[in-house]
N, C-alpha and C. Protein backbone atom coordinates (compact mmCIF):
# COMPACT_ATOMS: atom_id res chain seq x y z
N UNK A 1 7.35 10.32 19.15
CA UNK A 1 6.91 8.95 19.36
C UNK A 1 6.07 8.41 18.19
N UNK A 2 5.29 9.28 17.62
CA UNK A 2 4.33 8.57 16.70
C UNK A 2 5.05 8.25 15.53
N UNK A 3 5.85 9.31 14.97
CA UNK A 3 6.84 9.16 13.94
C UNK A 3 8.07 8.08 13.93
N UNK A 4 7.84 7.63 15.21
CA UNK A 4 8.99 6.66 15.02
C UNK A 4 8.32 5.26 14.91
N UNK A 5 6.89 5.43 15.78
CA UNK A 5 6.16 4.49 14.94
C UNK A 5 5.82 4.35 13.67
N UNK A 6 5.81 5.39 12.97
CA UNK A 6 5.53 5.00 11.58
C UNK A 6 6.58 4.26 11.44
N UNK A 7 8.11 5.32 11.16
CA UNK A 7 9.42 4.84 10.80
C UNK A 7 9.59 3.12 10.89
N UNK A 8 8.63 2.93 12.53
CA UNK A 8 9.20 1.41 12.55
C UNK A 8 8.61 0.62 11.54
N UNK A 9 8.17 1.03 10.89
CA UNK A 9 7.46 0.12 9.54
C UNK A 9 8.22 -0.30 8.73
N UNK A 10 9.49 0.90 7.82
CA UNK A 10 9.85 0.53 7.17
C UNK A 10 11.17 -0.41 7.28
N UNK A 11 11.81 -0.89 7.97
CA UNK A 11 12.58 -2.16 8.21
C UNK A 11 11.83 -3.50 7.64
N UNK A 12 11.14 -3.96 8.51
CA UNK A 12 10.00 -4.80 8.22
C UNK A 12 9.72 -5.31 6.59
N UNK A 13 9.16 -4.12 6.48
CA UNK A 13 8.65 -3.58 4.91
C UNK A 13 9.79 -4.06 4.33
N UNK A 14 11.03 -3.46 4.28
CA UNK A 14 12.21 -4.20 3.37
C UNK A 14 12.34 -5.42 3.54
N UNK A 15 12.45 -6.30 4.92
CA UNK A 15 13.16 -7.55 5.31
C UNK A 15 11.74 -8.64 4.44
N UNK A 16 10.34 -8.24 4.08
CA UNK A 16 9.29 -8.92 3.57
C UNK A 16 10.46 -9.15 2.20
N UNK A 17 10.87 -8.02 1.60
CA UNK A 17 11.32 -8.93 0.44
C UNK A 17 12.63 -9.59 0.46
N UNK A 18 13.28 -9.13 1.44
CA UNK A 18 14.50 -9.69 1.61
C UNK A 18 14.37 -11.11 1.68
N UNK A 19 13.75 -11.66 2.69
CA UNK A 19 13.31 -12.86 3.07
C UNK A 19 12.75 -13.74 2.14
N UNK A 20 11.66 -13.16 1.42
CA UNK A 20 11.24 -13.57 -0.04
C UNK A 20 11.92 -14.16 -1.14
N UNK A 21 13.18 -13.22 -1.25
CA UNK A 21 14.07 -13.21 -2.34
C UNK A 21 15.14 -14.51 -1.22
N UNK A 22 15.62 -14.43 -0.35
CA UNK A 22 16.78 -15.42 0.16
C UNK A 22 15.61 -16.73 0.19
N UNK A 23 15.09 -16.82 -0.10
CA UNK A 23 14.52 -18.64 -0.28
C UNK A 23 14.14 -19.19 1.14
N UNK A 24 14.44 -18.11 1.72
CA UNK A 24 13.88 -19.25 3.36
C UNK A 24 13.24 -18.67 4.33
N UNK A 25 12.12 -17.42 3.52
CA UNK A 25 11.27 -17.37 3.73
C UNK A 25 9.21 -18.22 4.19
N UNK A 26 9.00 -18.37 4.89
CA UNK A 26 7.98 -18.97 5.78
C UNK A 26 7.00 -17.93 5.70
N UNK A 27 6.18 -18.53 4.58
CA UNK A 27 4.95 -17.52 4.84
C UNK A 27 4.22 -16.90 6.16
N UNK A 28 4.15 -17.87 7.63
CA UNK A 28 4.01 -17.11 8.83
C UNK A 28 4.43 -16.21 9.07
N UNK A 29 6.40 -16.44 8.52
CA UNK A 29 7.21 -15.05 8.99
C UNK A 29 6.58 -14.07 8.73
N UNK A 30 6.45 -13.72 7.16
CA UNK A 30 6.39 -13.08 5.86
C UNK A 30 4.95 -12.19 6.58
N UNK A 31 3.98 -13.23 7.02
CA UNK A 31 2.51 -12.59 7.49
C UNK A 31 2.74 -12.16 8.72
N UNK A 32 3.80 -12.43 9.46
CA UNK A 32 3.89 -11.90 10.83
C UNK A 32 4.49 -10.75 10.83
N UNK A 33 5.49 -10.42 9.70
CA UNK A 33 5.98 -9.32 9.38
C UNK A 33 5.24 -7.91 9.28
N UNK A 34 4.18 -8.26 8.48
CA UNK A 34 2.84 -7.59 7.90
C UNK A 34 2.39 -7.34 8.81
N UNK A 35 1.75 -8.58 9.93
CA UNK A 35 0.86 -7.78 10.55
C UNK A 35 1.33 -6.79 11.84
N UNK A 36 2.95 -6.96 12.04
CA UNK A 36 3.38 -5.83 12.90
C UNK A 36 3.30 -5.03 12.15
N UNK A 37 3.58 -4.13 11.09
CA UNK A 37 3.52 -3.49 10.85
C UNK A 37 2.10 -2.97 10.49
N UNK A 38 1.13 -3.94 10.06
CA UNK A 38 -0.40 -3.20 10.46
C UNK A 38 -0.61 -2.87 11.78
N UNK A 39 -0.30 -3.70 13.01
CA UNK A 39 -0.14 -2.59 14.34
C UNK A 39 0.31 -1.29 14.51
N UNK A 40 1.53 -1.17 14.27
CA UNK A 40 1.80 -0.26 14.38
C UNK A 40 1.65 0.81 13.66
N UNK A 41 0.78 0.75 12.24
CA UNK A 41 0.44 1.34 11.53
C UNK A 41 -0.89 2.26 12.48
N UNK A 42 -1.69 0.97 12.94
CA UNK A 42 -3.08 1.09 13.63
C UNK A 42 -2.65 2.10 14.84
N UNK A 43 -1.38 2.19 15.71
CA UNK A 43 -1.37 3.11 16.67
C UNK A 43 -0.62 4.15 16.46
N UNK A 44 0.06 4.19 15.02
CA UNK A 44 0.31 5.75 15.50
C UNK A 44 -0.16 7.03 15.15
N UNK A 45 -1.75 6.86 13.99
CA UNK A 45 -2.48 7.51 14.45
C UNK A 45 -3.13 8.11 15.51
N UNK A 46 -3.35 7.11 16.43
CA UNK A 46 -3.91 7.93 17.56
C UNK A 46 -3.26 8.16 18.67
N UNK A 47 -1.54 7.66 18.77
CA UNK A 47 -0.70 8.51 19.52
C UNK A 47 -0.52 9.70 18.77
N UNK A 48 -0.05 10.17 17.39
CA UNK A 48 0.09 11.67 17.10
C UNK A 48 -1.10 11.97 16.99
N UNK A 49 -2.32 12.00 16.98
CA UNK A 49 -2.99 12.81 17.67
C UNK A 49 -3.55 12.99 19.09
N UNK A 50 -3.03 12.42 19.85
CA UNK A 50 -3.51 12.62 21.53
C UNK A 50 -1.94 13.24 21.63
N UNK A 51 -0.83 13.13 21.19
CA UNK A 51 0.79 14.34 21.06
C UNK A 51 0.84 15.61 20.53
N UNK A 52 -0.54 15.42 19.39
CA UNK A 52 -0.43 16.47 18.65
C UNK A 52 0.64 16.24 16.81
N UNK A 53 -0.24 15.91 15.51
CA UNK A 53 -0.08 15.63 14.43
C UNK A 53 0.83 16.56 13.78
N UNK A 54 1.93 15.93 12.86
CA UNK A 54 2.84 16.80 12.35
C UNK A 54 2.64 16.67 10.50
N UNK A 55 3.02 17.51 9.99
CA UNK A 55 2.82 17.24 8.76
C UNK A 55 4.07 16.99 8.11
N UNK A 56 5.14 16.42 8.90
CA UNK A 56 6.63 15.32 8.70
C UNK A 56 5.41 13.89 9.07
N UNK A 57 5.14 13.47 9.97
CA UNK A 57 4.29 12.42 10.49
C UNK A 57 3.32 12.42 9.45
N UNK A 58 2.40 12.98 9.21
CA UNK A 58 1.71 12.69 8.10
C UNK A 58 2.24 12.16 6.39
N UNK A 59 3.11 12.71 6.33
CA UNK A 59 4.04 12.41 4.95
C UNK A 59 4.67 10.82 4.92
N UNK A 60 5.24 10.89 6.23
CA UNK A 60 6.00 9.51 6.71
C UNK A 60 4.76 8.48 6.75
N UNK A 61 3.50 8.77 7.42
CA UNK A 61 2.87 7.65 6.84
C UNK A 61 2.37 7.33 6.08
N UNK A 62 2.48 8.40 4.99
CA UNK A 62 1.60 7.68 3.82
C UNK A 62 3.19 7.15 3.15
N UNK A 63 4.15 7.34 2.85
CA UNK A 63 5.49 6.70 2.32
C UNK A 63 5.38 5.33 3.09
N UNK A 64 5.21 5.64 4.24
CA UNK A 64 5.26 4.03 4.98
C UNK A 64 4.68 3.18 4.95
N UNK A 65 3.19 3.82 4.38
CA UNK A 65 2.55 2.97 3.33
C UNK A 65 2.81 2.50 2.36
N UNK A 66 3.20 3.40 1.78
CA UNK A 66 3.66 2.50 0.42
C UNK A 66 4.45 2.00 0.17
N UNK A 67 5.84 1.89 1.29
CA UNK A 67 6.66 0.93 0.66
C UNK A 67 6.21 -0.39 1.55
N UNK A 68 5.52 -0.54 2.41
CA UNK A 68 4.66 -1.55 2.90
C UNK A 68 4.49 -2.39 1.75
N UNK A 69 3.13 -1.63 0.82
CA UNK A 69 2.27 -2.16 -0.34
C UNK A 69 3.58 -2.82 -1.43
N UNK A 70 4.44 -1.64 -1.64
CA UNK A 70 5.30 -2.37 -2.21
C UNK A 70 5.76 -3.76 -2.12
N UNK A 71 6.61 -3.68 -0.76
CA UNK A 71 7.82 -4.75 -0.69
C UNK A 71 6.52 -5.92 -0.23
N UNK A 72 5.45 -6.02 0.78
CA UNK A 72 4.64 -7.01 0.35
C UNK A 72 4.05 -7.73 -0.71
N UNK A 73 3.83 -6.68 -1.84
CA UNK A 73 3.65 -7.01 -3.14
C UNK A 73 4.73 -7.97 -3.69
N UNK A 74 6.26 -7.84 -3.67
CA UNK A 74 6.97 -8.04 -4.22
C UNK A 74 7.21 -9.75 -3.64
N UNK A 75 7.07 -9.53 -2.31
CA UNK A 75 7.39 -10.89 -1.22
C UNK A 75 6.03 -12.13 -2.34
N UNK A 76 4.71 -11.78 -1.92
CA UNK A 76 3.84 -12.36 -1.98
C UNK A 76 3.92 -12.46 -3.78
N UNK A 77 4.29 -11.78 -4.98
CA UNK A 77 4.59 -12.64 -6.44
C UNK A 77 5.30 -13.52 -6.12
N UNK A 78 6.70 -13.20 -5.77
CA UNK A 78 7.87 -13.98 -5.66
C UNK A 78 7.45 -15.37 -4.53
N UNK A 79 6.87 -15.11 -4.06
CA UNK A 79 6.16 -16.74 -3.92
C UNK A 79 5.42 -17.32 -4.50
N UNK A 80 4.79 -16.71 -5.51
CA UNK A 80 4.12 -17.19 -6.73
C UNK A 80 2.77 -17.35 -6.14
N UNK A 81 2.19 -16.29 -5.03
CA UNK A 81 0.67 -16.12 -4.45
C UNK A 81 0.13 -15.03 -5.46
N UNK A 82 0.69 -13.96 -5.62
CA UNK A 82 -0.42 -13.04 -6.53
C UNK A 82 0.67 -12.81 -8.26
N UNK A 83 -0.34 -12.26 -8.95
CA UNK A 83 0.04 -12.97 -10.09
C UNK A 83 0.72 -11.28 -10.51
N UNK A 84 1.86 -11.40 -11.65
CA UNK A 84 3.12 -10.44 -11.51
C UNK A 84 1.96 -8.75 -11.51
N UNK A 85 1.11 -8.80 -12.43
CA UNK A 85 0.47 -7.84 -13.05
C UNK A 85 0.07 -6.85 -11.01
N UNK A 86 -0.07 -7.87 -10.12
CA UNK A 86 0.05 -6.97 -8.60
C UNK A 86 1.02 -5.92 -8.11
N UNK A 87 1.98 -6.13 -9.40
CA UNK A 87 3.16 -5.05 -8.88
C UNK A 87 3.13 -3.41 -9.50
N UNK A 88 2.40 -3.57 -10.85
CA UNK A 88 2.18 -2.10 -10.80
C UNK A 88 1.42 -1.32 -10.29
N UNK A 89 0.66 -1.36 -9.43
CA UNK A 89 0.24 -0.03 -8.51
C UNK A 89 1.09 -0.10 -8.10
N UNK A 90 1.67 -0.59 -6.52
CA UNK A 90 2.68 -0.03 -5.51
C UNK A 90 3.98 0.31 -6.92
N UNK A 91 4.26 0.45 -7.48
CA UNK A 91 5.44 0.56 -8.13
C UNK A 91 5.13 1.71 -9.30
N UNK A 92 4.41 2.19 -9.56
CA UNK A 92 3.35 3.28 -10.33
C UNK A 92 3.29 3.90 -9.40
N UNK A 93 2.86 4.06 -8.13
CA UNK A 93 2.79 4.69 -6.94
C UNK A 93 3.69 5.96 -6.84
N UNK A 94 4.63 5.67 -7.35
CA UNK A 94 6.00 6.58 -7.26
C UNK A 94 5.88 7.87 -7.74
N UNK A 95 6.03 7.28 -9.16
CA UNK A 95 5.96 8.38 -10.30
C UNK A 95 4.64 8.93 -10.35
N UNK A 96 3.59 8.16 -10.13
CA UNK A 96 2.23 8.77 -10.21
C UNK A 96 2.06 10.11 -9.40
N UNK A 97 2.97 9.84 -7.65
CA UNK A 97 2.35 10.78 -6.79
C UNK A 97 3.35 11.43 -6.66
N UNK A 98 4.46 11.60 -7.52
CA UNK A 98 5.84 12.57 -6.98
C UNK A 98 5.06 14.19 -7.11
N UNK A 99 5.83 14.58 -5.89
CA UNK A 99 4.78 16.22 -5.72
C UNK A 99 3.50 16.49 -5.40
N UNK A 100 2.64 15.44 -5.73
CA UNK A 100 1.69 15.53 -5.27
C UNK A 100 0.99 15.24 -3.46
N UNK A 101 -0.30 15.89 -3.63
CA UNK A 101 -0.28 16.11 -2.29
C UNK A 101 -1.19 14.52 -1.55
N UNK A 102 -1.08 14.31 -0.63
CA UNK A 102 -1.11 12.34 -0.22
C UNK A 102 -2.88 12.56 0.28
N UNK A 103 -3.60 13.90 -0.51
CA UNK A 103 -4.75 13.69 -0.04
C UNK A 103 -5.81 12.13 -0.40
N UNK A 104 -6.61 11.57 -0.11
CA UNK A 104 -7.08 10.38 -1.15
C UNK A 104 -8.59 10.64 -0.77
N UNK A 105 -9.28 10.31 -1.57
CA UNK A 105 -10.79 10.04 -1.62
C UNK A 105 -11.17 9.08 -0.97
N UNK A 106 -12.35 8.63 -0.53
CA UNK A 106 -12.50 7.67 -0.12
C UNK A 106 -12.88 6.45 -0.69
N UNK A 107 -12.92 6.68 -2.43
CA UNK A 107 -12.89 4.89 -3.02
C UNK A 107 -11.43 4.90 -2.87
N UNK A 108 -10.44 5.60 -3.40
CA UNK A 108 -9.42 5.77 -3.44
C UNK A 108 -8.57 5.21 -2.14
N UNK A 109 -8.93 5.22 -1.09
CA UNK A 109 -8.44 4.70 0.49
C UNK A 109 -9.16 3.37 0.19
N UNK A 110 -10.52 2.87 -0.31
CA UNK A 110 -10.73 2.01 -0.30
C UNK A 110 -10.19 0.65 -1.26
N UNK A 111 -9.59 0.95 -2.40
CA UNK A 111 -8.87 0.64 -3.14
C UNK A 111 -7.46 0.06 -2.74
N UNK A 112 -7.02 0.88 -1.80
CA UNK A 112 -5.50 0.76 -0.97
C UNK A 112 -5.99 -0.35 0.17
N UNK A 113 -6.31 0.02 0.75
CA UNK A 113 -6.86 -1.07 1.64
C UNK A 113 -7.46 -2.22 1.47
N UNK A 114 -8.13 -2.28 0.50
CA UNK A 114 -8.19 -3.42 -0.85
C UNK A 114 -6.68 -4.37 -1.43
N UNK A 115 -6.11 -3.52 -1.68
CA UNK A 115 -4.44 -3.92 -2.32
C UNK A 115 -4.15 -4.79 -0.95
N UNK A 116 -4.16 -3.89 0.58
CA UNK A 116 -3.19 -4.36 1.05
C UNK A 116 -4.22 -5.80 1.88
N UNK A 117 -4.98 -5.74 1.56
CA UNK A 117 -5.76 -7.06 2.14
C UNK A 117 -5.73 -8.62 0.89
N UNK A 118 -5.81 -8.02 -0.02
CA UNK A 118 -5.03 -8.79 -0.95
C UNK A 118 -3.78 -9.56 -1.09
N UNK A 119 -2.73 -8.17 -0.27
CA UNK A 119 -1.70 -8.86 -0.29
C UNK A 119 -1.45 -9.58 0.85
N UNK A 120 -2.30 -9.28 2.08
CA UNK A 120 -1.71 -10.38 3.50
C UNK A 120 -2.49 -11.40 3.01
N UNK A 121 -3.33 -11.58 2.25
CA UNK A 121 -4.07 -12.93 1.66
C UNK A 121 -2.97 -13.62 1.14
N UNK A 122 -2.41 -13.13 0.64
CA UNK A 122 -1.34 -13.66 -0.54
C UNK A 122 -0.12 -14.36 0.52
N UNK A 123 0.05 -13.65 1.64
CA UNK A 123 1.58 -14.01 2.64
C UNK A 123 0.98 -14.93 3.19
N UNK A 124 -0.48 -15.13 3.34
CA UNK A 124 -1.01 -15.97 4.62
C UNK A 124 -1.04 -17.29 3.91
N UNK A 125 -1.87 -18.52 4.56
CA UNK A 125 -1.86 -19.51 3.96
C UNK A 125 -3.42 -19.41 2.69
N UNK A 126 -3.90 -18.77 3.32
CA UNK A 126 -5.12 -18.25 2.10
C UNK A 126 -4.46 -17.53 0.99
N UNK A 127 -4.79 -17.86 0.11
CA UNK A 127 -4.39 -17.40 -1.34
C UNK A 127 -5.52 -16.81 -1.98
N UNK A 128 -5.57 -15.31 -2.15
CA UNK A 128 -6.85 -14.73 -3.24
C UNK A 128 -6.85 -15.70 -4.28
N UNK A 129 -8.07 -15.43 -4.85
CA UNK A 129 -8.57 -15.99 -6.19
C UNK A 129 -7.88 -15.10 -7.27
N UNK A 130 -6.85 -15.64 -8.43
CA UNK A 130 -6.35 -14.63 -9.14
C UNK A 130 -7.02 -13.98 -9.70
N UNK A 131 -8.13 -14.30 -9.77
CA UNK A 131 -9.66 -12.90 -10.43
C UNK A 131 -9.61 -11.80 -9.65
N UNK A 132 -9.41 -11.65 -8.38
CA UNK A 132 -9.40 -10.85 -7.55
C UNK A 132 -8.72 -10.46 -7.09
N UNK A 133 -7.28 -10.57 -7.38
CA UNK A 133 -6.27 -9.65 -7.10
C UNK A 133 -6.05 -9.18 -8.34
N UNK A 134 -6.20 -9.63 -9.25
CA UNK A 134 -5.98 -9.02 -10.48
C UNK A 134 -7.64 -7.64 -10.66
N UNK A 135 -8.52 -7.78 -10.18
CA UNK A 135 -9.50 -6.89 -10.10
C UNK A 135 -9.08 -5.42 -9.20
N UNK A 136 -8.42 -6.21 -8.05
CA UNK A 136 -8.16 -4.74 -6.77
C UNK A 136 -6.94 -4.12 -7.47
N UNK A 137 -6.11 -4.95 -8.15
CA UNK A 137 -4.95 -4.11 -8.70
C UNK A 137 -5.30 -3.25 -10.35
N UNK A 138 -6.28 -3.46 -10.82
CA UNK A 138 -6.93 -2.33 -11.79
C UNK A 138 -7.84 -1.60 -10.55
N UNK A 139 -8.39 -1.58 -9.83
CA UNK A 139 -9.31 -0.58 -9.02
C UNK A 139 -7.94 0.30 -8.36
N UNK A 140 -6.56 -0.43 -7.92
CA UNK A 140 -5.58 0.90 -7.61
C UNK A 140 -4.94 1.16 -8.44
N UNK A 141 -4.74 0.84 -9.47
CA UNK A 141 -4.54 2.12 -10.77
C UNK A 141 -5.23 2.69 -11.37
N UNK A 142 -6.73 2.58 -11.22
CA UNK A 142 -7.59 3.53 -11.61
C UNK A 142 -7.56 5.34 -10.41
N UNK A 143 -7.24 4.29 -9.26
CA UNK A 143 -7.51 5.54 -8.34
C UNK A 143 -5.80 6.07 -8.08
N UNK A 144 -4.94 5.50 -8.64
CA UNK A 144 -3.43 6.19 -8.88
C UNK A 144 -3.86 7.52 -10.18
N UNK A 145 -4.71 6.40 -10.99
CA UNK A 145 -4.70 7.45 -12.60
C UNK A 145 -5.57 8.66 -12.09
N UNK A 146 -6.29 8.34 -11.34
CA UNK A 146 -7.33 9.77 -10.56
C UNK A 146 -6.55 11.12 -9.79
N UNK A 147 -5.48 10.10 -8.79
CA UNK A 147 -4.89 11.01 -8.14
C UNK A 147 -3.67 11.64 -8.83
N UNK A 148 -3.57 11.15 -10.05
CA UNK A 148 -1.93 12.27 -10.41
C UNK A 148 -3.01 12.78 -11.65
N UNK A 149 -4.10 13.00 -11.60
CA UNK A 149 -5.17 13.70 -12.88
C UNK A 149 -4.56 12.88 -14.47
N UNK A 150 -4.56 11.91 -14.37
CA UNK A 150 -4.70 11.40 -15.57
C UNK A 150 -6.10 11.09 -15.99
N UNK A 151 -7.37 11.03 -14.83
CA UNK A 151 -8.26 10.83 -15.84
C UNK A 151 -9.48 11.96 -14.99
N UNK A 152 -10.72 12.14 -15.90
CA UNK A 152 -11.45 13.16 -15.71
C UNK A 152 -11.50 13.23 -13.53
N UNK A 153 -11.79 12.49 -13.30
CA UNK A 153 -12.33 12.28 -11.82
C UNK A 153 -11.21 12.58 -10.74
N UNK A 154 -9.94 12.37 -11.09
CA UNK A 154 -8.58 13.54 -10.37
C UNK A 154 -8.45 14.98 -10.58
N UNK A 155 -9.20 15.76 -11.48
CA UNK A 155 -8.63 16.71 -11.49
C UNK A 155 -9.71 17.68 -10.18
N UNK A 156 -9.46 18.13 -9.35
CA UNK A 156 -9.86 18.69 -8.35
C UNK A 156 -10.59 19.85 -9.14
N UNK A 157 -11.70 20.12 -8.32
CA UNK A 157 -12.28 21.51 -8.69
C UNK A 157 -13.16 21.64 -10.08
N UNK A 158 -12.40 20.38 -11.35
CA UNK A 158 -13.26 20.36 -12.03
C UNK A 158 -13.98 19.25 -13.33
N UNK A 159 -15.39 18.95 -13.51
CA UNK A 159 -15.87 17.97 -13.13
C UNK A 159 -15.01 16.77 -14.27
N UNK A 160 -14.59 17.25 -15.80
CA UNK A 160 -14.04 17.07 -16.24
C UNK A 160 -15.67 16.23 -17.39
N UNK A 161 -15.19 15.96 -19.08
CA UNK A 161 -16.28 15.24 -19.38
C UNK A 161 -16.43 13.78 -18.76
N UNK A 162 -17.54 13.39 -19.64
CA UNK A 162 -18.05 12.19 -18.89
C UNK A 162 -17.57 11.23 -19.58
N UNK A 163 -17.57 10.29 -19.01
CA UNK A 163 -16.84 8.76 -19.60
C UNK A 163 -17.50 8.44 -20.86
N UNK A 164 -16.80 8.29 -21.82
CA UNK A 164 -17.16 7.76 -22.67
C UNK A 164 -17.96 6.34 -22.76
């Protein structure tokens, strides 16, 4: 059950850009899209754990995250709400975390959750300030560059030098 809640995300997640890209897209849709899938994002944490958590279910939601971040990303440029430079995290995302394990820190979660509040800003009739989506999208490639150890503060275990 919980896993198929995740799963139900990613339909959604695609049809944001589908809709985007066919021209007759309605930003309500576009945000109504989103926010089912933030529901159901929101419950199937705590159905797989009152079922009992799988580590297929765990994998599936962090993917189901991200192609969320993605294809919202992609919906909300292509309406010309956030400005193009929003597409490389979710799209860096890929290559950054192939193999790696979907643990995150907690600026690092905060960063993502950042992105994706950015981007229902962007679907809704509120539009971020382009200062500020352009700010949360360097804060999630800083914490992409952390988590695949590109810079001192990803590499686990050790402290690495200090910032120049």
């Amino acid at each position: 059950m919980p896993n198929l809640l995740t799963l139900s995300r990613a339909v959604p997640a695609a049809m944001l850009c589908g809709t985007a890209f066919s021209g007759r897209g309605r930003r309500a849709g576009l945000w109504g899209l989103l926010l089912g899938c933030t529901v159901c994002d929101w419950l199937d944490g705590p159905v797989a754990r009152r079922l009992g958590p799988t580590s297929l279910g765990e994998t599936l939601d962090v993917e189901a995250d991200s192609w969320l971040t993605l294809w919202g990303a992609v919906a909300a440029v292509r309406l010309g709400s956030l400005p193009a430079v929003c597409l490389l995290p979710p799209a860096l995302r890929y290559p950054a975390a192939a193999g790696r394990p979907a643990a995150a820190r907690p600026w690092q979660r905060a960063a993502g959750v950042a992105q994706m509040v950015v981007i229902a800003g962007a679907l809704s009739p509120w539009r971020p300030p382009r200062a500020v989506a352009v700010l949360v999208a360097a804060a999630q490639l800083a914490a992409l560059a952390a988590g695949a150890g590109l810079s001192p503060a990803g590499r686990p275990g050790r402290p690495g030098p200090p910032w120049p």
